[in-house]
N, C-alpha and C. Protein backbone atom coordinates (compact mmCIF):
# COMPACT_ATOMS: atom_id res chain seq x y z
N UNK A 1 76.96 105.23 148.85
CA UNK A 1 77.59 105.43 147.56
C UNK A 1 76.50 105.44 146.49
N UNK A 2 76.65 106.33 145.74
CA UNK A 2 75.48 106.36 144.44
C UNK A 2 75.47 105.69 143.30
N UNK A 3 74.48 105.26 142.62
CA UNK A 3 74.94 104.20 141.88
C UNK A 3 75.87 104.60 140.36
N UNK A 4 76.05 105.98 140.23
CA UNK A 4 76.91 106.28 139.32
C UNK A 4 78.18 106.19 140.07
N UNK A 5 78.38 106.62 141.08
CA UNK A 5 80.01 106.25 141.83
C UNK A 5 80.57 104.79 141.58
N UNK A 6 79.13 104.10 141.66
CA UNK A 6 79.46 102.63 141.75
C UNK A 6 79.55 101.76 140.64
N UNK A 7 79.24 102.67 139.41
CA UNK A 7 79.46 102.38 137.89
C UNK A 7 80.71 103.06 137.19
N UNK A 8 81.48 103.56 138.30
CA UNK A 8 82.22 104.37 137.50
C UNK A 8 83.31 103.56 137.15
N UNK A 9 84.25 103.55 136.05
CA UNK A 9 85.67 103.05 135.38
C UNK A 9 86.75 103.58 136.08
N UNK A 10 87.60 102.97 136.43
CA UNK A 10 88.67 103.93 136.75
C UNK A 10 89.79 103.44 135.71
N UNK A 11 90.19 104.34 134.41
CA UNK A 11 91.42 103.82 133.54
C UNK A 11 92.36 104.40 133.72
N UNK A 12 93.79 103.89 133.56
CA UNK A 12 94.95 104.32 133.83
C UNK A 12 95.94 104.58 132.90
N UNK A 13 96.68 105.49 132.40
CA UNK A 13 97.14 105.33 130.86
C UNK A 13 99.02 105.80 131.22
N UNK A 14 99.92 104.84 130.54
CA UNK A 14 100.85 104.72 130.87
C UNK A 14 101.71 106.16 130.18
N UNK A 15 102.79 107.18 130.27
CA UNK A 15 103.38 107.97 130.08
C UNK A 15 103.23 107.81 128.51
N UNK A 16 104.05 106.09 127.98
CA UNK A 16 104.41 105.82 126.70
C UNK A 16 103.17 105.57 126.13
N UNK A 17 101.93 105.19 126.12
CA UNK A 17 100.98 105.35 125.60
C UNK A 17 99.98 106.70 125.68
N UNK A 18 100.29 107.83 126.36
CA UNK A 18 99.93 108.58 126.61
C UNK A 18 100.25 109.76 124.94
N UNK A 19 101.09 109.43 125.06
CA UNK A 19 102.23 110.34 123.81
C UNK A 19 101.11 109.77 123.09
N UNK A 20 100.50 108.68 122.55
CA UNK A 20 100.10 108.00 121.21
C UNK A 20 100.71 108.25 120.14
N UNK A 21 100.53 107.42 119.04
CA UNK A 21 101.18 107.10 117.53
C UNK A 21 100.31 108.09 117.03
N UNK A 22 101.07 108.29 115.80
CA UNK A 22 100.82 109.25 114.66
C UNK A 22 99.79 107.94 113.44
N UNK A 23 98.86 107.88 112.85
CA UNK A 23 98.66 106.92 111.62
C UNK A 23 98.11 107.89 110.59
N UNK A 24 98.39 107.53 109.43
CA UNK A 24 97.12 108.19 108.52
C UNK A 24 97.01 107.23 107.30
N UNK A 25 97.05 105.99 107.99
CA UNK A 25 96.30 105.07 107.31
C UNK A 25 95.50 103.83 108.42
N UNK A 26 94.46 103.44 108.08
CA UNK A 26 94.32 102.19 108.95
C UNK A 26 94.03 101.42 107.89
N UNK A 27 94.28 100.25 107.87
CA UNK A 27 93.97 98.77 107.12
C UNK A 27 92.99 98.14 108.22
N UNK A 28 91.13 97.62 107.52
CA UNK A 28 91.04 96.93 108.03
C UNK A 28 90.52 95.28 107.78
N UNK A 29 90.93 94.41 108.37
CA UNK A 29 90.34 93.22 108.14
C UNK A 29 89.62 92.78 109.13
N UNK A 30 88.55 91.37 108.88
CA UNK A 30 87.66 90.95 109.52
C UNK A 30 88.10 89.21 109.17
N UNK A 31 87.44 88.25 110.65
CA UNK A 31 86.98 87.01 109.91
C UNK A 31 85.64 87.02 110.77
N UNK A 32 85.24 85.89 110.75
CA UNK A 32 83.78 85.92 111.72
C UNK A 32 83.38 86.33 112.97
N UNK A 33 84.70 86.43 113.46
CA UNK A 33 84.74 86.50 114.97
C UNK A 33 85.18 87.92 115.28
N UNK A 34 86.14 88.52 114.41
CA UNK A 34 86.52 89.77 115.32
C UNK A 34 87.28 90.45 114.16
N UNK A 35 87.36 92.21 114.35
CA UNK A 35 87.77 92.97 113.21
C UNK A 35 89.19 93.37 113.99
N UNK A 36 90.06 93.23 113.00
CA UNK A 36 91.53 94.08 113.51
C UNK A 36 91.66 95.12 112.57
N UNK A 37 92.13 96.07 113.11
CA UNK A 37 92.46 97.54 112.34
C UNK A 37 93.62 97.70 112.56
N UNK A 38 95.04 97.99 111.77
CA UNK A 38 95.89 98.72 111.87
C UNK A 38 96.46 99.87 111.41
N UNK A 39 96.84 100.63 112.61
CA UNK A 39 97.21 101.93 112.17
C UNK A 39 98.53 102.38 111.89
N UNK A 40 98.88 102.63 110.62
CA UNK A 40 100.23 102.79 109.77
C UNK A 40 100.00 104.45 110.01
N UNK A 41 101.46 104.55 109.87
CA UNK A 41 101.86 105.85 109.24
C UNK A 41 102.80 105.41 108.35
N UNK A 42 102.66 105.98 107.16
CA UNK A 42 102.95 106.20 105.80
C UNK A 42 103.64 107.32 105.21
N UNK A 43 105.04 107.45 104.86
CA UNK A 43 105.14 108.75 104.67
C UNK A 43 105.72 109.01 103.32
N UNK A 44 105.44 110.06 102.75
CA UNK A 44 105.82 110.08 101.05
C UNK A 44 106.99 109.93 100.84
N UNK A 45 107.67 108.52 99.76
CA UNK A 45 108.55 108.83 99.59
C UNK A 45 109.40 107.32 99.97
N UNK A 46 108.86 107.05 100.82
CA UNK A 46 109.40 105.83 101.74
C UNK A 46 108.55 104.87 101.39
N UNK A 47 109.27 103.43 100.83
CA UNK A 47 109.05 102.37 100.09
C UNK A 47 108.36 101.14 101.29
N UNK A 48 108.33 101.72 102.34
CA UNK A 48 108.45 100.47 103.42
C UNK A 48 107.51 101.73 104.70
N UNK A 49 106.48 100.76 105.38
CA UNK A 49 106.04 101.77 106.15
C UNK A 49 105.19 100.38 107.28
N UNK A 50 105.58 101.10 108.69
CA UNK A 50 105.11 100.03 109.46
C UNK A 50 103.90 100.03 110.09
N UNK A 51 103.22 98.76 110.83
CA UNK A 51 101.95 99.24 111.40
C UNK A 51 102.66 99.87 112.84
N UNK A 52 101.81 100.41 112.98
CA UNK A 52 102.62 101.61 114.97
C UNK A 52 101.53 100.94 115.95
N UNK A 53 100.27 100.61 115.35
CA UNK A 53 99.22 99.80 116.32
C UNK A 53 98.73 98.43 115.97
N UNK A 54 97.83 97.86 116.88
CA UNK A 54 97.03 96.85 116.06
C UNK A 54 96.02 96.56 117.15
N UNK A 55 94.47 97.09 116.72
CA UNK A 55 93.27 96.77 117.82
C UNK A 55 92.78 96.03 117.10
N UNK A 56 92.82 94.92 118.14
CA UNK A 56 90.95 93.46 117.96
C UNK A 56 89.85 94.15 118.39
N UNK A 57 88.73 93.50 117.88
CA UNK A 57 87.58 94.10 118.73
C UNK A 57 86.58 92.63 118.06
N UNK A 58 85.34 92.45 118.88
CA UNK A 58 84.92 92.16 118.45
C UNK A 58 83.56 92.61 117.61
N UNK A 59 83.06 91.75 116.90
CA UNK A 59 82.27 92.65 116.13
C UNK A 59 81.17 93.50 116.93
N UNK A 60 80.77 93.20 117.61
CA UNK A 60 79.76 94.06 118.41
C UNK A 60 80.69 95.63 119.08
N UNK A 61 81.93 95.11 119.59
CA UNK A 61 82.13 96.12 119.77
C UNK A 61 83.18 97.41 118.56
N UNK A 62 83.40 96.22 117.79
CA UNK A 62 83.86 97.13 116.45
C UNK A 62 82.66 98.41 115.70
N UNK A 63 80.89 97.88 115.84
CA UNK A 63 79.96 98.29 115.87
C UNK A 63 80.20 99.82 116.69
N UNK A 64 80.27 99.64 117.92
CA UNK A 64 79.75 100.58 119.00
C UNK A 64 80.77 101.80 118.44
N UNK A 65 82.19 101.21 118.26
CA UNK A 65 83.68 102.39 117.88
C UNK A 65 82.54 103.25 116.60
N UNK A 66 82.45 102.36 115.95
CA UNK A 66 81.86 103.27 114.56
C UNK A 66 80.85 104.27 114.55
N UNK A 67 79.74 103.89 115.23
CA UNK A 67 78.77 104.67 115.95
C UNK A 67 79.62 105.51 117.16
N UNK A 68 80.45 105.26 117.83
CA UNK A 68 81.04 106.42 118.88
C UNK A 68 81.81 107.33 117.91
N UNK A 69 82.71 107.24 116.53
CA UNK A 69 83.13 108.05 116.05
C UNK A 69 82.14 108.74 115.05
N UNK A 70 81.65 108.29 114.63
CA UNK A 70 80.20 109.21 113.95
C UNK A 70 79.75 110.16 114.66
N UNK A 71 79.29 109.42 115.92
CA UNK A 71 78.49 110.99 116.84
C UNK A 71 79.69 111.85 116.98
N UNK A 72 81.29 111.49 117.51
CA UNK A 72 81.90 112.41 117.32
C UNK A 72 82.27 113.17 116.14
N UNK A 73 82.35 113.07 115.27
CA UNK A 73 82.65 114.03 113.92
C UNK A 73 81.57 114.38 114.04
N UNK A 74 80.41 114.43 113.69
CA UNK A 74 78.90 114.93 114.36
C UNK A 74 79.43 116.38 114.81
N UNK A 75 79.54 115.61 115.91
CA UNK A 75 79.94 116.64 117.07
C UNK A 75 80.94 118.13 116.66
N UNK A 76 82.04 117.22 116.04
CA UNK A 76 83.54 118.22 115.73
C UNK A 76 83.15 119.23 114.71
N UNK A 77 81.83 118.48 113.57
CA UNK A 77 81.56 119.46 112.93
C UNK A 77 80.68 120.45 112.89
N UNK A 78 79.95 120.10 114.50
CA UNK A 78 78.73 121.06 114.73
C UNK A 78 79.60 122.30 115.25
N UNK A 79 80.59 122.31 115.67
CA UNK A 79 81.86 123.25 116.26
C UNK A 79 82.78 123.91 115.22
N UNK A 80 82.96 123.33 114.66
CA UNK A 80 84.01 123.57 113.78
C UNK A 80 84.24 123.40 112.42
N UNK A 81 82.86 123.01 111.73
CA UNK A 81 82.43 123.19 110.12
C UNK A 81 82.72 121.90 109.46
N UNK A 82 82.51 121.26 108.42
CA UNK A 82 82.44 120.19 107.77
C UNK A 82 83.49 119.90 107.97
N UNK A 83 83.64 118.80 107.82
CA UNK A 83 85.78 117.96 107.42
C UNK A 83 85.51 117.44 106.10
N UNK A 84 86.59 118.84 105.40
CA UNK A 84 86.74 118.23 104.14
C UNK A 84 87.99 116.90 103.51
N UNK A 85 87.41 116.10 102.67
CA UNK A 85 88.62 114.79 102.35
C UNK A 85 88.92 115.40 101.42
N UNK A 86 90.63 115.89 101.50
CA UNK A 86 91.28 116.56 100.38
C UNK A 86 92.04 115.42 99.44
N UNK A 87 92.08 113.95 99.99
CA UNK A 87 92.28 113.10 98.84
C UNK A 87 92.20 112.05 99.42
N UNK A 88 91.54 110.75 98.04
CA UNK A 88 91.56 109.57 98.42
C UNK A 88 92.60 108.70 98.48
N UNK A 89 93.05 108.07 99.33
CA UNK A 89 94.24 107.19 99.23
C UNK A 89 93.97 105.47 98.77
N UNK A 90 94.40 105.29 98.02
CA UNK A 90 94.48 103.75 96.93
C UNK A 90 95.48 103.03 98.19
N UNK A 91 94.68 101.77 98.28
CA UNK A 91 95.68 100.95 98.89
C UNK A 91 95.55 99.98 98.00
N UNK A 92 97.21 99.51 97.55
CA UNK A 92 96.97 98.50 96.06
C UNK A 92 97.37 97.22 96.61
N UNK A 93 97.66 97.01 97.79
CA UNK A 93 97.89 95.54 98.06
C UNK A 93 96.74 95.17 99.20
N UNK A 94 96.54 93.76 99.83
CA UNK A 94 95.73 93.05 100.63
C UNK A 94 96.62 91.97 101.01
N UNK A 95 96.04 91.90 102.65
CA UNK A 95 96.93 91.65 103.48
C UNK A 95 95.95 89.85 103.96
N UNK A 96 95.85 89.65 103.05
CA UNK A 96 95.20 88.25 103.15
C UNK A 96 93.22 87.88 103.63
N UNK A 97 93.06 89.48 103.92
CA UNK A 97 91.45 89.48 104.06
C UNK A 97 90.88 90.48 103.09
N UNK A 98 89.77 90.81 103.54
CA UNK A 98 88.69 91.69 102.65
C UNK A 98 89.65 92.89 102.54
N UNK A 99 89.24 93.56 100.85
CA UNK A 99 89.78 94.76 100.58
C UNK A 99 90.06 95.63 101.78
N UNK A 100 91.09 96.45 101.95
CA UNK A 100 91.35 97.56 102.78
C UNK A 100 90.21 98.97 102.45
N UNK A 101 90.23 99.01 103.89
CA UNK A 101 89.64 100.47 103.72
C UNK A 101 90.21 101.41 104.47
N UNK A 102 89.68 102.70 104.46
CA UNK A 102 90.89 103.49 105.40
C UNK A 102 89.79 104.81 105.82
């Protein structure tokens, strides 16, 4: 067996997580130990909007996500041209940690 066979992951992804959630917001907070992000969808109009996810990570690996989505947009836009932000979204409340970002 080669030693990439023998490094390899095998992940399994269930029907209902397969579909994945819609978000186009994430909230995130931190304390010392570990960052949670949740991903809302928000929709105009509607006074009340829920989180659909919620990932821990810890900080090292909250690190690695950020750097893995960088090289990807990198990537998406070496293919397929800049991604423009057609607007900033204000989040006016806080959910008991550091300002939201999104």
């Amino acid at each position: 067996m080669s030693e990439q066979q023998q490094n390899q992951l095998n992940i399994e992804i269930s029907e209902e997580i397969a579909e994945g959630q819609y978000a186009n917001l994430a909230i995130i907070t931190h304390s010392h130990a570990e960052f949670v992000v949740d991903f809302v969808s928000v929709m105009p109009g509607t006074p009340k909007s829920k989180v659909k996810s919620r990932i821990v990570l810890t900080p090292q690996h909250a690190k690695r996500l950020m750097t893995a989505l960088a090289d990807n947009l990198d990537k998406f836009e070496d293919v397929h041209g800049k991604i423009k932000d057609y607007e900033e979204v204000q989040v006016p409340f806080q959910f008991g940690g550091p300002a939201a970002q999104a």
